[in-house]
Protein backbone atom coordinates (compact mmCIF):
# COMPACT_ATOMS: atom_id res chain seq x y z
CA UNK A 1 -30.23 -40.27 -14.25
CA UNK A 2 -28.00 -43.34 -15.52
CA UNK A 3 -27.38 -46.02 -12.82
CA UNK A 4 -24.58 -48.60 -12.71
CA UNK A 5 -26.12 -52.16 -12.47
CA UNK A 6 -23.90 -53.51 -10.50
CA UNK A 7 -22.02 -50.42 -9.04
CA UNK A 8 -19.23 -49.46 -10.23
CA UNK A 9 -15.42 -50.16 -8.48
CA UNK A 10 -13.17 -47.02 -6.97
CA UNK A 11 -10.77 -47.65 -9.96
CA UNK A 12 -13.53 -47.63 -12.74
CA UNK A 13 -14.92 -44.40 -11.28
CA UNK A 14 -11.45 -43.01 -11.24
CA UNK A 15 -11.44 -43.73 -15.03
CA UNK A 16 -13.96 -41.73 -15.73
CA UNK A 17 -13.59 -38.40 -17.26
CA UNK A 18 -14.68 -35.65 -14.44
CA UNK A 19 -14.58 -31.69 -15.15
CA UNK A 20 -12.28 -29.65 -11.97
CA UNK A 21 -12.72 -26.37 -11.22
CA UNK A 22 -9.90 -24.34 -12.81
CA UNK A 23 -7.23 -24.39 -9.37
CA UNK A 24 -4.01 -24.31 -9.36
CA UNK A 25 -2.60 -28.00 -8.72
CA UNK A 26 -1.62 -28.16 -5.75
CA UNK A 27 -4.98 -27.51 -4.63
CA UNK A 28 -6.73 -30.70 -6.25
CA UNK A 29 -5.03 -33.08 -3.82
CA UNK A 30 -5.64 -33.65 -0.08
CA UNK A 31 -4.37 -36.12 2.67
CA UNK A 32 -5.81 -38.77 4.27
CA UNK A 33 -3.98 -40.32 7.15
CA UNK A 34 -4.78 -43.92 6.13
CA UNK A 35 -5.06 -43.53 1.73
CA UNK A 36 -2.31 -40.95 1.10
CA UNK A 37 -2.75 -38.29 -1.07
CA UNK A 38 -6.23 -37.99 -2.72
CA UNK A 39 -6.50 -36.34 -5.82
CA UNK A 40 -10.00 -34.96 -5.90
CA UNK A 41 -10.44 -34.99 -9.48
CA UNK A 42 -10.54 -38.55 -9.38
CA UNK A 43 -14.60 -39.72 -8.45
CA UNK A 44 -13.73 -42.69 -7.24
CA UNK A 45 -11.76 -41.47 -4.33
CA UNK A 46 -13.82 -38.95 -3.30
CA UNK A 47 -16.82 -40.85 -3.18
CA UNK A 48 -14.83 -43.52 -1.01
CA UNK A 49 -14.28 -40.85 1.24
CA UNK A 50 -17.79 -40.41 1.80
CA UNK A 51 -18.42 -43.64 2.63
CA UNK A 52 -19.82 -44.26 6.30
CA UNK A 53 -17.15 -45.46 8.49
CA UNK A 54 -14.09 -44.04 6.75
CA UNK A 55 -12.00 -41.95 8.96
CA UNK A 56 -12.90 -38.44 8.12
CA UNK A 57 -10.00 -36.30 6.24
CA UNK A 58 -9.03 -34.06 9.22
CA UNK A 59 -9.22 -30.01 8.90
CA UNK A 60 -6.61 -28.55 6.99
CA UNK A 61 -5.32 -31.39 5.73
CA UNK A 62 -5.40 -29.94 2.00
CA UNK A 63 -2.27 -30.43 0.29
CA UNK A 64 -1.91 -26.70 -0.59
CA UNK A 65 1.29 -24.81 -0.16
CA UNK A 66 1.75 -22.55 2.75
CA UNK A 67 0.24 -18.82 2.35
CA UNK A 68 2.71 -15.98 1.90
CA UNK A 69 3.38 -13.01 -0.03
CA UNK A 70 1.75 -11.98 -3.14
CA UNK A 71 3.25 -9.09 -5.30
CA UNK A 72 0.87 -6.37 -4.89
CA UNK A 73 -1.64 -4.89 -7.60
CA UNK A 74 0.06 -0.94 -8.09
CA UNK A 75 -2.48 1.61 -9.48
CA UNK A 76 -1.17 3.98 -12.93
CA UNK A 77 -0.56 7.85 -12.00
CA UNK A 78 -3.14 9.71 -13.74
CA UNK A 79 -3.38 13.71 -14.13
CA UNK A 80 -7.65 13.60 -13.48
CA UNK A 81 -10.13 10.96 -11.83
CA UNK A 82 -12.25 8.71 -14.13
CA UNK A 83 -15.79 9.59 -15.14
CA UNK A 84 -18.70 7.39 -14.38
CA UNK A 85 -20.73 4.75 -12.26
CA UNK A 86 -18.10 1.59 -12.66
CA UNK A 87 -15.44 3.37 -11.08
CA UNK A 88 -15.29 2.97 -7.20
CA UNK A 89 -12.97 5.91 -5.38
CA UNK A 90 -11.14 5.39 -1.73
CA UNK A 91 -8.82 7.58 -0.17
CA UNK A 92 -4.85 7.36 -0.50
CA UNK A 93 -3.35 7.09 2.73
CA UNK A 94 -0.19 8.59 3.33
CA UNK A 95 1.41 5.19 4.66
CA UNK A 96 3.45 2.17 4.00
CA UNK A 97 1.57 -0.71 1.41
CA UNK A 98 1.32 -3.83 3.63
CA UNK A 99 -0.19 -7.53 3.32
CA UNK A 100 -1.46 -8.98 6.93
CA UNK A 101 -1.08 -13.52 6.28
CA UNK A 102 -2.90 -15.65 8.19
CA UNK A 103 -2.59 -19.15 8.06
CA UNK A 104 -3.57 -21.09 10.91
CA UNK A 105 -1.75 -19.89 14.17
CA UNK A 106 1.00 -17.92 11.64
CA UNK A 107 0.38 -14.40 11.06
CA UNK A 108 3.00 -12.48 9.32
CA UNK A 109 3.00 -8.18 7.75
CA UNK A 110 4.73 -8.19 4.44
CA UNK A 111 5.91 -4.37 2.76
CA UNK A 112 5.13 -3.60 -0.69
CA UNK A 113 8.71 -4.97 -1.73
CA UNK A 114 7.72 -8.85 0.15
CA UNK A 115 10.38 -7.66 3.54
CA UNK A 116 8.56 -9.37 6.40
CA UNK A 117 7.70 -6.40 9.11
CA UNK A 118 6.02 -8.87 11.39
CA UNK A 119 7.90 -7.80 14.42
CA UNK A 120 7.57 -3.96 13.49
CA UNK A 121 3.65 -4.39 13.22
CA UNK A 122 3.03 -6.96 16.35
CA UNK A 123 0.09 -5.14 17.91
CA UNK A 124 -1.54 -5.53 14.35
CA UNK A 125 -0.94 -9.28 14.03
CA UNK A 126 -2.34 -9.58 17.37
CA UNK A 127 -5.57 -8.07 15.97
CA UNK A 128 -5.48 -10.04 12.90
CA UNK A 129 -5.80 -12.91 15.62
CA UNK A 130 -8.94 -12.02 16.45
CA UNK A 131 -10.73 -12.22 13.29
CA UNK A 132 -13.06 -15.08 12.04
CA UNK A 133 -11.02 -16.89 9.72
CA UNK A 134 -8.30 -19.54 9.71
CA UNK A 135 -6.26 -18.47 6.46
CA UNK A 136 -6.35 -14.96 4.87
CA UNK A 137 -4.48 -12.73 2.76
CA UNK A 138 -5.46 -8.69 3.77
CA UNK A 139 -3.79 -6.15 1.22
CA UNK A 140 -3.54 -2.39 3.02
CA UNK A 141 -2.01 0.26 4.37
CA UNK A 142 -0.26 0.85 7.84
CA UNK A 143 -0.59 4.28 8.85
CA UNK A 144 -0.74 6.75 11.62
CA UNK A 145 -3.27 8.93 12.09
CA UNK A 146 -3.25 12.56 13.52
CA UNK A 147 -5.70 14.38 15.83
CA UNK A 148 -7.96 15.31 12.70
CA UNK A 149 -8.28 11.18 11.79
CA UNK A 150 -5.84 12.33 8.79
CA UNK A 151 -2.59 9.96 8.05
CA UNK A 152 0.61 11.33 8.98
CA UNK A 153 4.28 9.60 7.19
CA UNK A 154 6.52 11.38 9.51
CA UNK A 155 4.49 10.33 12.58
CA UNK A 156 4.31 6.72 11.31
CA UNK A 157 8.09 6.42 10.91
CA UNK A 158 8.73 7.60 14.61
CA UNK A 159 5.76 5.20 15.84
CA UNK A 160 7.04 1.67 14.37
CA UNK A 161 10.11 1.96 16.21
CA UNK A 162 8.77 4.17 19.63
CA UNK A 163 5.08 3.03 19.72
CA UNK A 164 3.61 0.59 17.67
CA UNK A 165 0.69 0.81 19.61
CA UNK A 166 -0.52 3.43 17.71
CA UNK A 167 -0.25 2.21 14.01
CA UNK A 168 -3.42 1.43 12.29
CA UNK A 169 -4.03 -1.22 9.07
CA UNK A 170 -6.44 0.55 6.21
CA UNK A 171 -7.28 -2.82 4.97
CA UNK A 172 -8.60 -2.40 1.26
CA UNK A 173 -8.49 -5.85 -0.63
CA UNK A 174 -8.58 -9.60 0.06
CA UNK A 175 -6.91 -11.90 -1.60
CA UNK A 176 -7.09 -15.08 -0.03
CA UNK A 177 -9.82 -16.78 2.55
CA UNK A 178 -10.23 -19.80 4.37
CA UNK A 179 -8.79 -21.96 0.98
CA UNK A 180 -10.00 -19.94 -1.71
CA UNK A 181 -7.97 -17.88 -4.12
CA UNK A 182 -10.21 -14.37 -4.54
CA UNK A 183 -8.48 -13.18 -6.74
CA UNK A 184 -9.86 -14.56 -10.06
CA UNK A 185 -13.28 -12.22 -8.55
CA UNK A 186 -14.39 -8.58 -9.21
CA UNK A 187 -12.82 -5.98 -6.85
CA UNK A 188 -16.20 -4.93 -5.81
CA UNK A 189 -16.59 -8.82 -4.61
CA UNK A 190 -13.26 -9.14 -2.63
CA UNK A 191 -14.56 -6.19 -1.03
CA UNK A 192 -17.63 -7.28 0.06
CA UNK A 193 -16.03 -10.31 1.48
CA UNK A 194 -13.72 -7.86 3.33
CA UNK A 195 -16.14 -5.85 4.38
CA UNK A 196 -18.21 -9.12 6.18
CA UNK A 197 -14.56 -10.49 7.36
CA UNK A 198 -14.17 -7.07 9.41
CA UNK A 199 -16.81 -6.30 10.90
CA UNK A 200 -18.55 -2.76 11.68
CA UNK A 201 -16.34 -0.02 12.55
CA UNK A 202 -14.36 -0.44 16.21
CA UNK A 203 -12.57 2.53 17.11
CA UNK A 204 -10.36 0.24 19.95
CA UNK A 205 -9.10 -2.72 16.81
CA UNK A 206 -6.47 -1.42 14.91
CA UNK A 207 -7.80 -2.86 11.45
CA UNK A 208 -10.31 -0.85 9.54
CA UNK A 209 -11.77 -1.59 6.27
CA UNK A 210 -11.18 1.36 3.77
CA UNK A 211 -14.49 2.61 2.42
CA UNK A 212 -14.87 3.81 -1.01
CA UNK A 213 -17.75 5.42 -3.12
CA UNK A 214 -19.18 4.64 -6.50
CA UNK A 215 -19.08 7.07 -8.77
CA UNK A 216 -18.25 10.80 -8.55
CA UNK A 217 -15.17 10.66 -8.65
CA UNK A 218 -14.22 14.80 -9.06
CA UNK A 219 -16.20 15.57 -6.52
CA UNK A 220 -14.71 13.02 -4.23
CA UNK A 221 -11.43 14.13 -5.60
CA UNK A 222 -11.95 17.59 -4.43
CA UNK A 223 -13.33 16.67 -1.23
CA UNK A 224 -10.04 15.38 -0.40
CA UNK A 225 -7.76 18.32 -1.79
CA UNK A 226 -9.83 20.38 -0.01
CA UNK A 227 -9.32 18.48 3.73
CA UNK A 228 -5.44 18.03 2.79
CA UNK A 229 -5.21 14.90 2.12
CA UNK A 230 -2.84 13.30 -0.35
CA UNK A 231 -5.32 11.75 -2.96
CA UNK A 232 -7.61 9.06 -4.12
CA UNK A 233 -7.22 5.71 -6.01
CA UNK A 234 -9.88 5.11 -8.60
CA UNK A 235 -10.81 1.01 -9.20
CA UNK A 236 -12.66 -0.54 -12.28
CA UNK A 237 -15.59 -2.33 -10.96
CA UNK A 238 -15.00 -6.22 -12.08
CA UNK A 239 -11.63 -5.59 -12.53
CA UNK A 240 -9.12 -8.74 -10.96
CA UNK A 241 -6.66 -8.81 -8.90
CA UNK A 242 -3.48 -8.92 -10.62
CA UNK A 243 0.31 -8.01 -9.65
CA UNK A 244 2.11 -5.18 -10.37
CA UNK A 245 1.33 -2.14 -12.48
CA UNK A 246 -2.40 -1.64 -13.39
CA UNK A 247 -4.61 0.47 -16.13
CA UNK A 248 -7.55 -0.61 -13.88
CA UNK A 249 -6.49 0.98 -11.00
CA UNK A 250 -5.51 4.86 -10.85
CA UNK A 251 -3.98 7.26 -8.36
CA UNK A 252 -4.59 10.60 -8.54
CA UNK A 253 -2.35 13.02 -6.13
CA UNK A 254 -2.98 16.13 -4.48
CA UNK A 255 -0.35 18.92 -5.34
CA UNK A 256 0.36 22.23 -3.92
CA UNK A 257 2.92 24.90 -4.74
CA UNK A 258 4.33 27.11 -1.59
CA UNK A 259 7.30 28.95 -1.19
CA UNK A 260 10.27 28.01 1.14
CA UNK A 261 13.98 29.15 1.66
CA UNK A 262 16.81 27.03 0.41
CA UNK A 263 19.35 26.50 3.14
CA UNK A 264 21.61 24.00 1.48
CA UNK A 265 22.04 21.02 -1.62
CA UNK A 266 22.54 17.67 -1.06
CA UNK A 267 24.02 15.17 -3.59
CA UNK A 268 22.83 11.24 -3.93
CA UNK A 269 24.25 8.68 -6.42
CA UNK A 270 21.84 8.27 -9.16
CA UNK A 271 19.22 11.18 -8.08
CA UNK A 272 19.10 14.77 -8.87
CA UNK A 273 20.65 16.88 -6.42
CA UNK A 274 18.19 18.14 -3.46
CA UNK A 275 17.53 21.67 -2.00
CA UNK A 276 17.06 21.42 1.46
CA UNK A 277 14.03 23.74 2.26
CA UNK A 278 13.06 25.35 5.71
CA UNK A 279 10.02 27.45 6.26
CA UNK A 280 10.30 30.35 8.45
CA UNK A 281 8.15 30.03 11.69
CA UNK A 282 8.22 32.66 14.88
CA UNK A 283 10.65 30.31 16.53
CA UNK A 284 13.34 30.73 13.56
CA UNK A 285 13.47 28.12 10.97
CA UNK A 286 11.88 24.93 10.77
CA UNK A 287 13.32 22.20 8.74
CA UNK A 288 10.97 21.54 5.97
CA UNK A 289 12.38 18.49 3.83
CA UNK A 290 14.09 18.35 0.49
CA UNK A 291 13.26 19.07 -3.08
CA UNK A 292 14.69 17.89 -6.46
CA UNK A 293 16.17 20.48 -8.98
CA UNK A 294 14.68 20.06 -11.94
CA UNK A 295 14.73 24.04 -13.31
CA UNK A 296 15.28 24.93 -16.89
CA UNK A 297 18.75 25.15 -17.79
CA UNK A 298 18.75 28.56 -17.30
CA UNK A 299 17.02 28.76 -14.03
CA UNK A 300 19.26 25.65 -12.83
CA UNK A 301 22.31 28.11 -13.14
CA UNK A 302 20.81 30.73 -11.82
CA UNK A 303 20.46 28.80 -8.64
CA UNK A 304 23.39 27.18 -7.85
CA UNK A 305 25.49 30.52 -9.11
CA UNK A 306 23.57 32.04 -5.97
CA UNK A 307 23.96 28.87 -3.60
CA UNK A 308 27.58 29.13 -4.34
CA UNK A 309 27.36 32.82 -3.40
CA UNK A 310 25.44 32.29 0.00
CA UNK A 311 27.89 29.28 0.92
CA UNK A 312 28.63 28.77 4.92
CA UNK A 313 30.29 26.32 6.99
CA UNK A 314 27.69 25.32 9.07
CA UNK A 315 24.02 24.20 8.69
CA UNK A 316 21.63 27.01 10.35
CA UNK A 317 20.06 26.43 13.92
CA UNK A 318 17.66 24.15 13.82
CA UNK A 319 18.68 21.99 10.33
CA UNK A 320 19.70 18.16 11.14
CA UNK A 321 23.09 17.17 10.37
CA UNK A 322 24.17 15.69 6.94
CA UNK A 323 27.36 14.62 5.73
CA UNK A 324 26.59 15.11 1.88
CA UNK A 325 25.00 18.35 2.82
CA UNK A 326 26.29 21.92 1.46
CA UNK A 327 24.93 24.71 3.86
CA UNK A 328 24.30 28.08 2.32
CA UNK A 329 22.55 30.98 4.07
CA UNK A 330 18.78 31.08 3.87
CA UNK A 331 18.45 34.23 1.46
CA UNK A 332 17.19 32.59 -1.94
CA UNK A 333 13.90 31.86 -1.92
CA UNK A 334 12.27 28.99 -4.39
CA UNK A 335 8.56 28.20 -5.33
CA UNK A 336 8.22 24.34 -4.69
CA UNK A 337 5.68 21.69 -5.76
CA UNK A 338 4.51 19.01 -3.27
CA UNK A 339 2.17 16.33 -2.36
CA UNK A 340 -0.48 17.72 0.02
CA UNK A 341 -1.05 15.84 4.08
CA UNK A 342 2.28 15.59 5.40
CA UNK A 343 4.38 18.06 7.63
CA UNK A 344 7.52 17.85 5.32
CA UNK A 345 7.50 18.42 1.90
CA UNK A 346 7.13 14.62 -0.30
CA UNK A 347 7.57 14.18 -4.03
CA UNK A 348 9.20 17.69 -4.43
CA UNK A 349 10.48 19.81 -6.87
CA UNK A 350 11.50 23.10 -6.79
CA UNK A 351 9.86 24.68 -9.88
CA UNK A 352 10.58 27.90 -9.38
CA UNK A 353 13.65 31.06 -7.90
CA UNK A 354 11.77 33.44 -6.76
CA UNK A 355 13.90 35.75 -4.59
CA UNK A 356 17.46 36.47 -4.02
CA UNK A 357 18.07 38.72 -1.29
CA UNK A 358 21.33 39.72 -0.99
CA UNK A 359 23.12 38.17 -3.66
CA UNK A 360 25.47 40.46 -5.89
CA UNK A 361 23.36 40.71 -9.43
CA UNK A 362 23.39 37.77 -11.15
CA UNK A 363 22.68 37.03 -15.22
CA UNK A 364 19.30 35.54 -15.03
């Protein structure tokens, strides 16, 4: 080892050339309440700062910017889970994306789209408090689940606004701890660290870490369809964390088909027109969501020649009330495609006209 004979000064150590791990800048300086700002890449003031009797630099005095919001990694919609060993599989919840920050006493919830929910998710911030780490960013999903452990949209939209209390954070990735970007490391890694940062399972703390499975991923697939859930994402093993839309990560959905009656249409700006759907229960009808009309051309005038046939006034008992609504009566029946695992239908399309009762004959 090459010793200086006599030792070196502060400023001829700074001089020297010194190899820093690749951070981004911010992160190479700290404060020191009688120095300044330190740039750690420079040897000679870091090895001053080790000297015995200089005030120590106190905790969390790194000059790094405050922790917030990251744009999220999205996974690619794919028709069939991937094949093989470096694929690892979790369930899709049926909830709303969210990132739990923690820096220092602050703890904020972030949606998908950066909107800070922080009041909407309290009870899960006050969890968050609880865990064994200073500064964290936790990518998940807030859901609610129903008495079969299953997540349930409609359920979670009533509870954020009635009782919080109930919602519950899937927590899946982590992107930031105690001063270290995780990020630049292998999903499988963050995970790991997630994993170690939450703990065993606690059915009475709101956060729970996701588990996934290696491998297998159309049998885990059709484990899911078959308990009615709404999918699975698929992640490359090594693969990095990086925002927005991803090759590495997939989503693959759970459809059905059923049949429902069409009791109106309703018309949005910039979105194809809707049939409202109800399902027919022994109470009457039961209001079942809406469904985009996406027929052939020939089936697509086949259906609205009917729902201009069946037109009414008023929506039937039990529909809600809708301005942009047009009410016809529940005779024409339609064959609709759907995501599986919640009450009303999601991601709909009517693909189908399968019965017209009482219509005068129409050209089909």
């Amino acid at each position: 080892m090459k010793r200086f004979n006599p030792s070196p000064s502060r400023e001829e150590l700074n001089a020297l050339p010194a190899v820093a791990p690749d951070l981004p800048e911010a992160m190479h300086f700290m404060n020191c309440p009688a120095c300044g700002q330190i740039d750690c890449r420079d040897l000679g003031d870091v090895l001053h700062h080790d000297q015995p009797g200089h005030e120590p630099i106190p905790h969390g005095s790194l000059g790094v910017h405050p922790l917030g919001f990251i744009e999220p990694m999205l996974p690619t919609l794919v028709d069939v889970p991937p094949v093989g060993d470096d694929w690892l599989h979790e369930v899709k919840y049926d909830g709303y994306r969210t990132q739990i920050v923690i820096d220092g006493a602050a703890r904020r919830a972030f949606t998908r789209n950066g909107h800070d929910w922080s009041a909407k998710y309290a009870p899960l911030l006050g969890a968050a408090e609880l865990l064994g780490c200073r500064r964290a960013i936790i990518d998940g999903e807030v859901i609610v689940q129903d008495e079969a452990g299953r997540s349930d949209f409609a359920a979670l939209r009533t509870a954020i606004g009635r009782s919080p209390e109930r919602l519950v954070f899937m927590a899946f990735d982590l992107l930031h701890f105690d001063g270290r970007d995780l990020r630049p490391l292998a999903v499988e890694q963050r995970r790991e660290r997630l994993e170690e940062l939450l703990g065993g399972f606690d059915p009475a703390n709101p956060i729970h870490f996701s588990a996934a499975v290696r491998g297998g991923g159309v049998q885990f697939f059709d484990a899911v369809d078959a308990m009615g859930l709404e999918g699975i994402v698929s992640k490359k093993r090594g693969t990095r964390y990086a925002s927005g839309r991803a090759k590495r990560w997939l989503k693959i959905k759970a459809w059905t088909e059923a049949e429902y009656l069409v009791v109106g249409t309703e018309a949005t700006p910039g979105e194809p027109v809707s049939a409202l759907l109800a399902r027919e229960t022994e109470d009457g009808l039961e209001y079942a969501g809406g469904a985009a009309i996406t027929l052939p051309a020939d089936r697509r005038e086949l259906f609205y020649a009917a729902a201009e046939q069946l037109q009414r006034d008023r929506p039937p008992a039990g529909m809600p009330r809708s301005k942009c609504a047009r009410w016809i009566e529940p005779r024409m029946r339609v064959r609709v495609r759907h995501l599986k695992g919640s009450e009303k239908v999601r991601h709909a399309t009517v693909v189908d006209v399968t019965e017209l009762a009482g219509v005068r004959r129409l050209s089909r």
